[in-house]
C-alpha atoms as a PDB file:
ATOM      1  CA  UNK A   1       7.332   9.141 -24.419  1.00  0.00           C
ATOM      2  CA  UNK A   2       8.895   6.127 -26.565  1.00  0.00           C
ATOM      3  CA  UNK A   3      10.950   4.185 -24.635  1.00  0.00           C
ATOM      4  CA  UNK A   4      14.399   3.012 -26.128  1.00  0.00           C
ATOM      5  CA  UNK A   5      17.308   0.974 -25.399  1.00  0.00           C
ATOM      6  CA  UNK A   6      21.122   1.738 -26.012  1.00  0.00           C
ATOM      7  CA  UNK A   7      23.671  -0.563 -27.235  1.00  0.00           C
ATOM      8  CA  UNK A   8      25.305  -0.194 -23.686  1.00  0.00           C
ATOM      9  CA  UNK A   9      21.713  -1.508 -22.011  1.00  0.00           C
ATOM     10  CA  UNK A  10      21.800  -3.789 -24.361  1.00  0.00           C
ATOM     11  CA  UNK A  11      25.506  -5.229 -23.476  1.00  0.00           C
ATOM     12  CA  UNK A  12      24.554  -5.264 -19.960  1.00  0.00           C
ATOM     13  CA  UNK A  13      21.393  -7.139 -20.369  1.00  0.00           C
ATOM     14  CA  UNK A  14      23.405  -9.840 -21.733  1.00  0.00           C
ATOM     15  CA  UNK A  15      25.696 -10.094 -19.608  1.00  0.00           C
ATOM     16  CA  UNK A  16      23.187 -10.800 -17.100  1.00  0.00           C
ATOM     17  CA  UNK A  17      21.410 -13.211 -18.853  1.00  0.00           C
ATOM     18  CA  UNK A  18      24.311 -15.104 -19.648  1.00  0.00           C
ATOM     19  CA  UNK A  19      22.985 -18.141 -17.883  1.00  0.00           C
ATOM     20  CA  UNK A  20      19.509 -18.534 -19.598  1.00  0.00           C
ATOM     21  CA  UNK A  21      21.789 -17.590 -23.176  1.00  0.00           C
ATOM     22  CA  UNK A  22      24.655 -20.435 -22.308  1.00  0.00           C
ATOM     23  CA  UNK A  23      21.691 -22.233 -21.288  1.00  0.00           C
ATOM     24  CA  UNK A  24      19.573 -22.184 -24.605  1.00  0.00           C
ATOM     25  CA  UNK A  25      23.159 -23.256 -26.719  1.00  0.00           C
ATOM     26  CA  UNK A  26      23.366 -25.967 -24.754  1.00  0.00           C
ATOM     27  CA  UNK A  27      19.679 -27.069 -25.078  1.00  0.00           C
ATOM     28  CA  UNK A  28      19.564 -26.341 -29.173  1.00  0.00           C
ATOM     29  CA  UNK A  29      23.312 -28.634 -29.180  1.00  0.00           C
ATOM     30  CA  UNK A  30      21.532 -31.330 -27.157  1.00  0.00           C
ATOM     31  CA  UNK A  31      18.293 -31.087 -29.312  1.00  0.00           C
ATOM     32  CA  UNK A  32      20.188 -31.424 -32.422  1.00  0.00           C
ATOM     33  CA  UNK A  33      22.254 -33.932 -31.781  1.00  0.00           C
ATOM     34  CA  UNK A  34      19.051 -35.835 -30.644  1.00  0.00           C
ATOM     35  CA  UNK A  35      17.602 -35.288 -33.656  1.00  0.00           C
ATOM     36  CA  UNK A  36      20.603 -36.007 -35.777  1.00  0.00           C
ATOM     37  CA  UNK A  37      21.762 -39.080 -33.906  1.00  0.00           C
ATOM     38  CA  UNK A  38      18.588 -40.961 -32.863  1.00  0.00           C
ATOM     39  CA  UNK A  39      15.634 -39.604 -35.451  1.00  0.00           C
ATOM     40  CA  UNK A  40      17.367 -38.627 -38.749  1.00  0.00           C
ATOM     41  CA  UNK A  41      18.055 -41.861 -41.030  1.00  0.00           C
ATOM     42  CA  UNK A  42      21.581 -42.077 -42.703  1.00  0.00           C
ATOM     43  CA  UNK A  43      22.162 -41.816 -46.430  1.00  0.00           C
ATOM     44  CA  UNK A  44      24.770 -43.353 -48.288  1.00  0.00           C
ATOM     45  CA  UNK A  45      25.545 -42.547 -51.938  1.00  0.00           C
ATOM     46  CA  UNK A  46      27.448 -44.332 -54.752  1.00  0.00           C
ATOM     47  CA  UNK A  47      28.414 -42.887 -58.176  1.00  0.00           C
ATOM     48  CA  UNK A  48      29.458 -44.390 -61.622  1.00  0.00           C
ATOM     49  CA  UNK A  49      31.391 -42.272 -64.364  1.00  0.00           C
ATOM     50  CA  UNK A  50      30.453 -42.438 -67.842  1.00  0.00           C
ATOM     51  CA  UNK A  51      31.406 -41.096 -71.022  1.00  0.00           C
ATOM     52  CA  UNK A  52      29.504 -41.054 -74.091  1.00  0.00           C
ATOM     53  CA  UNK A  53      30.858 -39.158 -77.606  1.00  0.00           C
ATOM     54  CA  UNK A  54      29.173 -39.592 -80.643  1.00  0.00           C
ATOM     55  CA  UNK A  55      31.083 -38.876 -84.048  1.00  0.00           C
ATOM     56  CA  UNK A  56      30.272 -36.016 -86.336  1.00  0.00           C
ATOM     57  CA  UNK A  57      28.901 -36.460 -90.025  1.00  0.00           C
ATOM     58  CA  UNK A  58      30.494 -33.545 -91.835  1.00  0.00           C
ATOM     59  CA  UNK A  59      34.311 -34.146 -91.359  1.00  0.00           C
ATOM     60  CA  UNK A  60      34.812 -30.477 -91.700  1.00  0.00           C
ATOM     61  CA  UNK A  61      36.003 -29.298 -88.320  1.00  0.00           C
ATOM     62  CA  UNK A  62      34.951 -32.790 -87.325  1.00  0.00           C
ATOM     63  CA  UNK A  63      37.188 -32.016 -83.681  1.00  0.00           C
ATOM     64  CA  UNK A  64      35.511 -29.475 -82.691  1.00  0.00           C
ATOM     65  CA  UNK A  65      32.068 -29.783 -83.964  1.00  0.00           C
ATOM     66  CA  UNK A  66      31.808 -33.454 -82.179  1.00  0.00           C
ATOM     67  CA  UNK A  67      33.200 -31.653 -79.097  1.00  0.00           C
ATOM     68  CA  UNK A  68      30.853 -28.997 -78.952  1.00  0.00           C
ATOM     69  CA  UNK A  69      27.804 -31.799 -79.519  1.00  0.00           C
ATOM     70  CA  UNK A  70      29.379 -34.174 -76.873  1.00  0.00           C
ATOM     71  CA  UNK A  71      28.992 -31.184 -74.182  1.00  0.00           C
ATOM     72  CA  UNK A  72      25.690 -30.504 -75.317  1.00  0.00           C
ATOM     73  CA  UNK A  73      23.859 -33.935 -75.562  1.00  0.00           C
ATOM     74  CA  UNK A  74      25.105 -34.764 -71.969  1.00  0.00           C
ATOM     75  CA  UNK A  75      22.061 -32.791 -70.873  1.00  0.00           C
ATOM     76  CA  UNK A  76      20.155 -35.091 -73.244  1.00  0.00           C
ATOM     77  CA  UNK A  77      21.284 -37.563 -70.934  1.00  0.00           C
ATOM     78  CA  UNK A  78      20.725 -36.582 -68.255  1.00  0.00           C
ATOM     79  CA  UNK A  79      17.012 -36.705 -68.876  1.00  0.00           C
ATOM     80  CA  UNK A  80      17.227 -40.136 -70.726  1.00  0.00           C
ATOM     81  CA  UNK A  81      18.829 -41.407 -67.827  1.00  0.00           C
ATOM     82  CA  UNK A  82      15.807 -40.659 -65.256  1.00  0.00           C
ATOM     83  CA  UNK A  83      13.318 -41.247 -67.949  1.00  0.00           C
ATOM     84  CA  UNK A  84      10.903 -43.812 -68.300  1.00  0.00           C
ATOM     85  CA  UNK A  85      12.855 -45.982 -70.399  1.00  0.00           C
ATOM     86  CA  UNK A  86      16.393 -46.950 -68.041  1.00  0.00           C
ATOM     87  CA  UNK A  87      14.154 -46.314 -64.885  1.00  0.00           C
ATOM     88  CA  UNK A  88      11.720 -48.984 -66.068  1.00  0.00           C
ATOM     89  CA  UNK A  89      14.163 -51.416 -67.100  1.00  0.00           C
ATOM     90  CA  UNK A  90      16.415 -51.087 -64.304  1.00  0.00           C
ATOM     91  CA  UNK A  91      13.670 -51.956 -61.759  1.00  0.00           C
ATOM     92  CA  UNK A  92      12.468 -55.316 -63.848  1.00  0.00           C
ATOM     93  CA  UNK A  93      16.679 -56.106 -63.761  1.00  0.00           C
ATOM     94  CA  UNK A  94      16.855 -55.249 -59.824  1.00  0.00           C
ATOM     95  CA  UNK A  95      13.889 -56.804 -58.625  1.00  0.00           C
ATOM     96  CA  UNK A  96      14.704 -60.039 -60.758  1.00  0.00           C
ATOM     97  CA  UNK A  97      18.164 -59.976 -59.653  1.00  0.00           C
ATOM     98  CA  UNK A  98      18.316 -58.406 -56.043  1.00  0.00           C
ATOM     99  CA  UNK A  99      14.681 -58.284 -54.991  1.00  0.00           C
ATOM    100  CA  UNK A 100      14.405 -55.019 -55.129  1.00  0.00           C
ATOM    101  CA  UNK A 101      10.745 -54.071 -54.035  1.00  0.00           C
ATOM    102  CA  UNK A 102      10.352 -50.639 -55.205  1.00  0.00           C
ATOM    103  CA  UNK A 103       8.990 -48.571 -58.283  1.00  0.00           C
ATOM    104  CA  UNK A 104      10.325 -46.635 -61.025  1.00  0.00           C
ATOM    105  CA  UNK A 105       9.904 -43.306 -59.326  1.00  0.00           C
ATOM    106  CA  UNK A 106      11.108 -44.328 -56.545  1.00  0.00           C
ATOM    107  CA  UNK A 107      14.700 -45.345 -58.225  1.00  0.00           C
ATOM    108  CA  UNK A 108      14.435 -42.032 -60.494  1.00  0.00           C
ATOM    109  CA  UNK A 109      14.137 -39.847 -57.367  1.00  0.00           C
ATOM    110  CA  UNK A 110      17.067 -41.703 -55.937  1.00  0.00           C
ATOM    111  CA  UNK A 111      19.280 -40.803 -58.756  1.00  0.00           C
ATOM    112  CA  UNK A 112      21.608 -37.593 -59.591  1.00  0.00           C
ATOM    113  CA  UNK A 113      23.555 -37.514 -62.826  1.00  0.00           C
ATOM    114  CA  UNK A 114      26.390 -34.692 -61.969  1.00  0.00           C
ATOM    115  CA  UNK A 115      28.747 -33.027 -65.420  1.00  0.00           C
ATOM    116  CA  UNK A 116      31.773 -31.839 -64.409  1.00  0.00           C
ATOM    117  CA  UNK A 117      32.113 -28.298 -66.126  1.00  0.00           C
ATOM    118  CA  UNK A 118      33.230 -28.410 -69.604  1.00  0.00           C
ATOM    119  CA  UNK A 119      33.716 -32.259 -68.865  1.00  0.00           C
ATOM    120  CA  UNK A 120      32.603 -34.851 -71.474  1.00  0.00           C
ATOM    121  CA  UNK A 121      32.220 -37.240 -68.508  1.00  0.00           C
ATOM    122  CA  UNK A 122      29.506 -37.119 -66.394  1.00  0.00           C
ATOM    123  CA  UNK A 123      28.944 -39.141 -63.186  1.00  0.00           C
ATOM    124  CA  UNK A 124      25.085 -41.228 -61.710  1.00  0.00           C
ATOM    125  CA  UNK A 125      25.050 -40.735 -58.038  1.00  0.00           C
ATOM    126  CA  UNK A 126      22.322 -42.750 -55.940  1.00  0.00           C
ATOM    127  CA  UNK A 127      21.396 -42.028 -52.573  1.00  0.00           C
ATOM    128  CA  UNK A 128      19.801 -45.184 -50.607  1.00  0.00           C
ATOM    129  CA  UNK A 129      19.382 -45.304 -46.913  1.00  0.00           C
ATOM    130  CA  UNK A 130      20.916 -48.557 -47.646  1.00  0.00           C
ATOM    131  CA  UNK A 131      24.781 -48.491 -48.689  1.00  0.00           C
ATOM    132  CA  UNK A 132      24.889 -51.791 -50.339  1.00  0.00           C
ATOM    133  CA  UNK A 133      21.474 -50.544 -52.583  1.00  0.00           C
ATOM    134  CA  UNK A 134      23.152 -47.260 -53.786  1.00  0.00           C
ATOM    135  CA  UNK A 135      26.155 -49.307 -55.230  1.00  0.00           C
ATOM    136  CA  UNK A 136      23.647 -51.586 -57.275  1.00  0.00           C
ATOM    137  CA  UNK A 137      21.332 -49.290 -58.362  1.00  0.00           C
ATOM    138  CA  UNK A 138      24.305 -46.798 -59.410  1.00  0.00           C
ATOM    139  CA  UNK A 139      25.993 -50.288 -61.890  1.00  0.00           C
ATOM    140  CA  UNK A 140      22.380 -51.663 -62.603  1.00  0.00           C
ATOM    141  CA  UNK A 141      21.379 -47.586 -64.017  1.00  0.00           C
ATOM    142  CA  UNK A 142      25.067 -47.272 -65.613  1.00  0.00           C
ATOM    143  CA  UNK A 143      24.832 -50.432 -67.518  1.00  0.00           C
ATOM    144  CA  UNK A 144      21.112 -50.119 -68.987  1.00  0.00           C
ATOM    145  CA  UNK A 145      21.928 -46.527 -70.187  1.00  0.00           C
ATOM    146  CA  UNK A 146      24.568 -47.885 -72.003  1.00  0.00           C
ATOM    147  CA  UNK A 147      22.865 -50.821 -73.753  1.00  0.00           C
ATOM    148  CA  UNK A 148      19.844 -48.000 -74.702  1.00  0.00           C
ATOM    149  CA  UNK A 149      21.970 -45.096 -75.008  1.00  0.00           C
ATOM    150  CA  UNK A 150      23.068 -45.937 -78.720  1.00  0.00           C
ATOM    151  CA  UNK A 151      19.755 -46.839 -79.773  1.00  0.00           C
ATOM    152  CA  UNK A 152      17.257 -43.744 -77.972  1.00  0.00           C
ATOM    153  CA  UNK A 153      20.480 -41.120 -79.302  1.00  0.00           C
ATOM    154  CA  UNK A 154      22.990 -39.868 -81.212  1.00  0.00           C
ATOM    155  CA  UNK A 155      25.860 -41.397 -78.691  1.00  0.00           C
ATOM    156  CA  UNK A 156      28.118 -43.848 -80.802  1.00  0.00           C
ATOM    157  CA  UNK A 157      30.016 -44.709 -78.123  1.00  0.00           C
ATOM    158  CA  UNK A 158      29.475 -45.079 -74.496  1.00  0.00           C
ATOM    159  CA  UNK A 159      32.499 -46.203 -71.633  1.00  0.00           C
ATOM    160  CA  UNK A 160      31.816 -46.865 -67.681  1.00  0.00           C
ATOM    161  CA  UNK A 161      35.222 -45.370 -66.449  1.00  0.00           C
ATOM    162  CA  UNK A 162      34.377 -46.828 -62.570  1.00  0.00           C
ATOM    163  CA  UNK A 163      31.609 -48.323 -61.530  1.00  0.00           C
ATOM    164  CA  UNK A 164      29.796 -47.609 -57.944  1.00  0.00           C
ATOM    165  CA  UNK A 165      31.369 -49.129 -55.043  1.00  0.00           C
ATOM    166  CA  UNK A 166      29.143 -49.514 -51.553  1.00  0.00           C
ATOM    167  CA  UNK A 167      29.951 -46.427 -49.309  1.00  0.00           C
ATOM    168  CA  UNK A 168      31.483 -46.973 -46.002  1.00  0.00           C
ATOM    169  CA  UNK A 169      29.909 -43.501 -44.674  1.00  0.00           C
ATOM    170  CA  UNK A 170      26.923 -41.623 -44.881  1.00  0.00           C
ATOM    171  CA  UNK A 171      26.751 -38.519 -46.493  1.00  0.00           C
ATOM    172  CA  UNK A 172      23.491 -37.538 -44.626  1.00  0.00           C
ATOM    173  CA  UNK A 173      23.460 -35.984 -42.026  1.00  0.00           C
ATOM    174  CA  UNK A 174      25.882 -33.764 -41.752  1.00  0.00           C
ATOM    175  CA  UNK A 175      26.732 -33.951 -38.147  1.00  0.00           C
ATOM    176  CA  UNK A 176      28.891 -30.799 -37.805  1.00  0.00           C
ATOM    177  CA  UNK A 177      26.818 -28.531 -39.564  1.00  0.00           C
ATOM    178  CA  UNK A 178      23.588 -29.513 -37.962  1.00  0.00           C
ATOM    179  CA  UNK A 179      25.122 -29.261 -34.528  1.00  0.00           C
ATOM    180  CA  UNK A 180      26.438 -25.834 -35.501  1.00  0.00           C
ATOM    181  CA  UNK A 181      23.236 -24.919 -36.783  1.00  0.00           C
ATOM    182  CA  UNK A 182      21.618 -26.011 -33.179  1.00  0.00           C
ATOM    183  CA  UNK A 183      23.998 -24.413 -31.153  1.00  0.00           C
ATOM    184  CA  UNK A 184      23.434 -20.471 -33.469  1.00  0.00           C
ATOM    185  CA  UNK A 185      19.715 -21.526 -33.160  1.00  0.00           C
ATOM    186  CA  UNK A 186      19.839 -22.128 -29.420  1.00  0.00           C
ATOM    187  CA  UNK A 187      22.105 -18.563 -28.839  1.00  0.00           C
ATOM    188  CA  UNK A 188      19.579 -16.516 -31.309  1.00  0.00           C
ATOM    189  CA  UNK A 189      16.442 -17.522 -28.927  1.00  0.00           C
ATOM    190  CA  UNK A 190      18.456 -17.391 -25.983  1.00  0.00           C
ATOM    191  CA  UNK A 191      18.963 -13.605 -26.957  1.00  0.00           C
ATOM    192  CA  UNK A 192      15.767 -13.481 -28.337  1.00  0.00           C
ATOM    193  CA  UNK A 193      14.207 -14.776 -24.454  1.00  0.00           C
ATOM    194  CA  UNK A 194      16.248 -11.618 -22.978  1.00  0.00           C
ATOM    195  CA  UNK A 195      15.632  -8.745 -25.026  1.00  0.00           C
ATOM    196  CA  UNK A 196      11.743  -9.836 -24.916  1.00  0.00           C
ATOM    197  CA  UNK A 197      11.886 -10.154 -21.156  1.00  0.00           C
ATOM    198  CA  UNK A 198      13.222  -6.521 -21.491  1.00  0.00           C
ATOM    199  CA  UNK A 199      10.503  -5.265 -23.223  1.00  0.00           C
ATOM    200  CA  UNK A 200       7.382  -6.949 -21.307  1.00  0.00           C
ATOM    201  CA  UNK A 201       9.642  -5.845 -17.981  1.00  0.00           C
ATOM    202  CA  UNK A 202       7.249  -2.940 -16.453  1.00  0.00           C
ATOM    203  CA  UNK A 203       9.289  -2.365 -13.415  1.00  0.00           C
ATOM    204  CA  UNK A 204      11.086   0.703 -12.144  1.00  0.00           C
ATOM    205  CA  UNK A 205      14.221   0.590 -13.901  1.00  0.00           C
ATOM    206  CA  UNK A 206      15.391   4.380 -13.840  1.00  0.00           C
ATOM    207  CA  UNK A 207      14.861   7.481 -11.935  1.00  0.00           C
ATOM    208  CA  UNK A 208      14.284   8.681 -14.985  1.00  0.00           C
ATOM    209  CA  UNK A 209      11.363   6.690 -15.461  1.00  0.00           C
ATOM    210  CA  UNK A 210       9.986   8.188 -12.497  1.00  0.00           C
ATOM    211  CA  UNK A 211      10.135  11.417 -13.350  1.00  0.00           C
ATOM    212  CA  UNK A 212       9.310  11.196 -17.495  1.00  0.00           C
ATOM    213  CA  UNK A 213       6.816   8.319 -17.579  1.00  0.00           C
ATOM    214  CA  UNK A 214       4.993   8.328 -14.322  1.00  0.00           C
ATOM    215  CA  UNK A 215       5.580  12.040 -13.763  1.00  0.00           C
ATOM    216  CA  UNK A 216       6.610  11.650 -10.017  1.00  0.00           C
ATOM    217  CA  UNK A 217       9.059  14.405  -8.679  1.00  0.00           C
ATOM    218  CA  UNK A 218      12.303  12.786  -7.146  1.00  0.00           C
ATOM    219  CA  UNK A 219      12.939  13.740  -3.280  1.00  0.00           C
ATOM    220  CA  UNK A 220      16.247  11.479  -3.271  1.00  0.00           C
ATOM    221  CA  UNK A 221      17.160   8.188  -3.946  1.00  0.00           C
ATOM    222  CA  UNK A 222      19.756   5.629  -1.720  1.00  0.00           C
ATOM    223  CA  UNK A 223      21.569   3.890  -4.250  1.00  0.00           C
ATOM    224  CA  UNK A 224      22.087  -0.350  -4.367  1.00  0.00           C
ATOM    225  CA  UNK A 225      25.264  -1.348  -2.750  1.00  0.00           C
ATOM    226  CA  UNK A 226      27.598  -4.422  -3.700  1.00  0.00           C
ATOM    227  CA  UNK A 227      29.659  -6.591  -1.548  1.00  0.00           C
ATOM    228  CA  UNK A 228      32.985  -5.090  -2.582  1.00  0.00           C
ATOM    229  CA  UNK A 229      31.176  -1.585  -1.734  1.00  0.00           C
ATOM    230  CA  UNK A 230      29.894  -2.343   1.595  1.00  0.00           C
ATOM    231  CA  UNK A 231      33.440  -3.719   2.970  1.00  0.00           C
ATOM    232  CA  UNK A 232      34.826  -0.661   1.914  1.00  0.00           C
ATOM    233  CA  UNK A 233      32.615   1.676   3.858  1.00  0.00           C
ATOM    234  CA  UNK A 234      33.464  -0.551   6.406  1.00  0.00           C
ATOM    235  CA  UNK A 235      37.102  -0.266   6.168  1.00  0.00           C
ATOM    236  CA  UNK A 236      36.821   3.493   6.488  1.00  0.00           C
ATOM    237  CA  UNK A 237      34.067   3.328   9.289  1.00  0.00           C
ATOM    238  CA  UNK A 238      37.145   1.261  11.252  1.00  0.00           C
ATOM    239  CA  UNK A 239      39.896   3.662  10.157  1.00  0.00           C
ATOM    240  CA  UNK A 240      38.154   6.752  11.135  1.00  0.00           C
ATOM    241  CA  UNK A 241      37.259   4.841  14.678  1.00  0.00           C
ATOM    242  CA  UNK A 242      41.024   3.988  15.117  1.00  0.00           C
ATOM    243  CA  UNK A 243      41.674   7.619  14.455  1.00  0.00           C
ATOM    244  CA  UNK A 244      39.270   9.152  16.820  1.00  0.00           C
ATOM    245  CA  UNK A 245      40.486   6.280  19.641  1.00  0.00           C
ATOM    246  CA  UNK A 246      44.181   7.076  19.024  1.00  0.00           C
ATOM    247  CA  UNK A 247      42.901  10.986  19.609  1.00  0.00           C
ATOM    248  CA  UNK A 248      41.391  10.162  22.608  1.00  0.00           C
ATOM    249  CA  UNK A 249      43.818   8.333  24.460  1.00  0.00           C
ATOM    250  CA  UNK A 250      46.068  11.169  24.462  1.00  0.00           C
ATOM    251  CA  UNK A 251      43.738  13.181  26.845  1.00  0.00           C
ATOM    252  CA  UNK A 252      43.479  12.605  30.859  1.00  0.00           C
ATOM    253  CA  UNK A 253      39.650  11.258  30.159  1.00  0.00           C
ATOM    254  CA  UNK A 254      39.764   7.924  28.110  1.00  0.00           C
ATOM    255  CA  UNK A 255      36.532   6.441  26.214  1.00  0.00           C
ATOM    256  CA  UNK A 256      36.656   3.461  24.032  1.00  0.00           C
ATOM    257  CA  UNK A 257      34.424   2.885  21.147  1.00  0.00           C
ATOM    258  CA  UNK A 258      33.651  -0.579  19.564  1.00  0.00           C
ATOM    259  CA  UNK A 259      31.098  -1.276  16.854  1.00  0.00           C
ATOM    260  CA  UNK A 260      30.785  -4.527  17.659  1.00  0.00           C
ATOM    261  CA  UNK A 261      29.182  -4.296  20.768  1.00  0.00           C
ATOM    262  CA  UNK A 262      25.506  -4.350  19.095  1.00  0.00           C
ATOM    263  CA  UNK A 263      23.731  -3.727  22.295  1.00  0.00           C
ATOM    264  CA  UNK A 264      21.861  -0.585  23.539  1.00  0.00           C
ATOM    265  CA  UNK A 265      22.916   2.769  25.479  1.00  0.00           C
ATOM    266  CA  UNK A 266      22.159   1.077  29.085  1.00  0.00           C
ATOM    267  CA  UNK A 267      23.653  -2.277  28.505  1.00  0.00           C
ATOM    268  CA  UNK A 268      26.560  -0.141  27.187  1.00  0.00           C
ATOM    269  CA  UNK A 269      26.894   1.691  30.207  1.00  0.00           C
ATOM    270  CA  UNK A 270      26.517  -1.904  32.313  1.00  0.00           C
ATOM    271  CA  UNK A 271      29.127  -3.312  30.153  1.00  0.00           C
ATOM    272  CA  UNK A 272      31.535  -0.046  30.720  1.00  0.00           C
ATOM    273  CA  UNK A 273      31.308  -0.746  34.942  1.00  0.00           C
ATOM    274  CA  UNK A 274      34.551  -1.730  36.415  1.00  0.00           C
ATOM    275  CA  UNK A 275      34.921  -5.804  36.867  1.00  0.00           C
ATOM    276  CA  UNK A 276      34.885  -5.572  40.693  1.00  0.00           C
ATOM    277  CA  UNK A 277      31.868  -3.047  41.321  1.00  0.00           C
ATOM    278  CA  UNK A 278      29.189  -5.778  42.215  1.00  0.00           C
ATOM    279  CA  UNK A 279      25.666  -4.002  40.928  1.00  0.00           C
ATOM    280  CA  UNK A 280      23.631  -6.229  43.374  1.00  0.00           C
ATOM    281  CA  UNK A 281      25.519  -4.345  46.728  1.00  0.00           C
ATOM    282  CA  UNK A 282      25.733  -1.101  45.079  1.00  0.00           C
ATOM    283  CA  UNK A 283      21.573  -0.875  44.227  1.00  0.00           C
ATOM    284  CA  UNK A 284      20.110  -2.475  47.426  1.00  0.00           C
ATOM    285  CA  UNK A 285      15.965  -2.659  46.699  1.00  0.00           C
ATOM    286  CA  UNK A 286      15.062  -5.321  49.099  1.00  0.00           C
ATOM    287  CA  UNK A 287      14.018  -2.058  51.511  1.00  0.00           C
ATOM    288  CA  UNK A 288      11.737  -0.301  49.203  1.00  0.00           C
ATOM    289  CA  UNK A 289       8.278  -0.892  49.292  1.00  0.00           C
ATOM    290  CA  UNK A 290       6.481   0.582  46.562  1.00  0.00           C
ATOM    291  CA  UNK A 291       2.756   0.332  46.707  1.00  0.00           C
ATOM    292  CA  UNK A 292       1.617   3.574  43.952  1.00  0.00           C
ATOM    293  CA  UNK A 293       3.690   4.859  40.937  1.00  0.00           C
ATOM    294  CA  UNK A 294       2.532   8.400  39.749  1.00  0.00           C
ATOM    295  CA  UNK A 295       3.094   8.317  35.705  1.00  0.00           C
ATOM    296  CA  UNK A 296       1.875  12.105  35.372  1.00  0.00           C
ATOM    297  CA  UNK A 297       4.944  13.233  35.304  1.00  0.00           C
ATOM    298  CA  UNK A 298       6.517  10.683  32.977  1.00  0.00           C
ATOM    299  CA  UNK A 299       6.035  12.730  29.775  1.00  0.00           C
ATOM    300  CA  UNK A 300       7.807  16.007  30.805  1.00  0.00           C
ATOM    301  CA  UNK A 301      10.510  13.853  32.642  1.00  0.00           C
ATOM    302  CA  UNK A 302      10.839  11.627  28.974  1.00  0.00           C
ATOM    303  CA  UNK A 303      11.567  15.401  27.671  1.00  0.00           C
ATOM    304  CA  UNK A 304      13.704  16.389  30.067  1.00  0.00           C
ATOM    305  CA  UNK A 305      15.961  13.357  29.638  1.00  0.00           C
ATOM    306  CA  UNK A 306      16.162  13.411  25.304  1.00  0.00           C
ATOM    307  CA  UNK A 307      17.776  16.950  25.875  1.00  0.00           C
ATOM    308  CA  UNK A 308      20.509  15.665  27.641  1.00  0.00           C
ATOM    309  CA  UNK A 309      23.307  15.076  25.954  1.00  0.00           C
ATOM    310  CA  UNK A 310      24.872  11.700  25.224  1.00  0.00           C
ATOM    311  CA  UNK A 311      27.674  10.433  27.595  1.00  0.00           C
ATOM    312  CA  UNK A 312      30.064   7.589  28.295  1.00  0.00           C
ATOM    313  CA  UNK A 313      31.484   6.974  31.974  1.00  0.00           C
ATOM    314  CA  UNK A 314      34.585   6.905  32.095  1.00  0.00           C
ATOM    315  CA  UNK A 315      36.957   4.282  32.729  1.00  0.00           C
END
């Protein structure tokens, strides 16, 4: 028979897991920030907006036309911009200028050139682990594409509306989200840890395992007790004695019950003796002299006594 789970079991199972689940969050938090704080280099990025139109031949719907082809050739430039050509150029300028000991790929894979939409202005973003090295690369890039720009394409004009200043914060990592992201991923195998501890569980869960899986027949089961249960019992267990002691006591014969005594049915009877009875000159032994004790008897005596009943003395 297939075993399944309910939403219910489910529920439950969490709940009693909650410490290795609160657990786990904790440990993915800690883990990420770890990884964002101490492993994961900062990035810092600066941007440049530009502008470049270019005029239209025909003067026939000259506005519009030269509109239309402004919007389109920014793609243009976005590829002239990482090309060979400004890439090239604007390592010789940065490594003449500012030392600058990398290649041309390695400046066109730090650059971005963002449109805004339906924007003739479009924007060169670098991203350097190094604030100071975005800012110059972003200027450096902005002002070679505009000294090449008129003479690789169509643009007749081209404006720097704000150069790149150096960034004051990184905008890598993002230490919110990847703390977030730690914590979800620290809760989803905290889960994860309980539901499969579930499944490779092959303990007696049910009675109804019992009987359906193992095929056993059920003579009775005593079911677990909590602490709250237990002092309950034992609150009735002490009303029912006060009852049964508050019954008694109006008779001639008076017998007083304590469950606290813990000890057997002789030291009972000992304990029930009046205070002045001393037992060692009521039982005198010192004149017995036993030399032979016959046990053949013992047995049917043993019987004899278990059919009495059960008495207290009284008081």
């Amino acid at each position: 028979m297939e075993e399944t789970i309910s939403l219910q079991e489910i529920i439950t199972l969490l709940k009693k897991k909650a410490v290795l689940i609160l657990s786990m969050f904790f440990i993915g938090v800690g883990l990420s920030a770890l990884i964002t704080f101490m492993v994961i280099t900062p990035k810092y990025s600066a941007t440049s907006q530009l502008i470049a139109t270019s005029q239209s031949k025909d003067n026939t719907n000259a506005n519009t036309d030269s509109i239309n082809s402004n919007l389109m050739m920014i793609n243009t430039y976005k590829d002239f911009i990482k090309g060979r050509v400004v890439t090239e150029t604007a390592r010789e300028k940065l490594e003449e200028e500012h030392g600058f000991k990398g290649t041309a790929d390695d400046i066109k894979n730090m650059i971005a050139v963002e449109q805004t939409q339906q924007s003739q202005m479009f924007s060169i973003v670098v991203t350097s682990e190094n604030p100071e090295e975005a800012a110059t690369v972003a200027n450096v890039v902005s002002d070679i594409f505009k000294k090449e720009a008129k003479e690789y394409t169509d643009a007749d004009k081209v404006s720097v509306i704000s150069k790149a200043e150096t960034p004051t914060s990184p905008v890598s990592p993002n230490k919110k989200i990847n703390l977030a992201i730690g914590g979800v991923l620290g809760l989803i195998i905290g889960i994860g840890l309980s539901l499969l501890s579930q499944l490779f569980n092959r303990t007696v869960k049910s009675i109804d395992y019992m009987s359906d899986q193992l095929n056993i027949p059920i003579l009775g089961s005593i079911p677990l007790m909590d602490d709250k249960s237990i002092n309950e019992v034992r609150k009735k267990q002490w009303a029912a004695l006060e009852d049964a002691n508050s019954t008694i006591e109006g008779s001639n014969d008076h017998y007083e019950f304590d469950l606290d005594d813990e000890v057997d049915g002789l030291e009972a009877d000992l304990s029930s003796l009046r205070k002045d009875v001393n037992l060692e000159e009521t039982i005198d032994l010192s004149e017995l002299n036993i030399t032979k004790i016959d046990l053949t008897n013992l047995e049917n005596e043993a019987d004899i006594l278990s059919k009495k009943p059960d008495s207290r003395r009284k008081r």
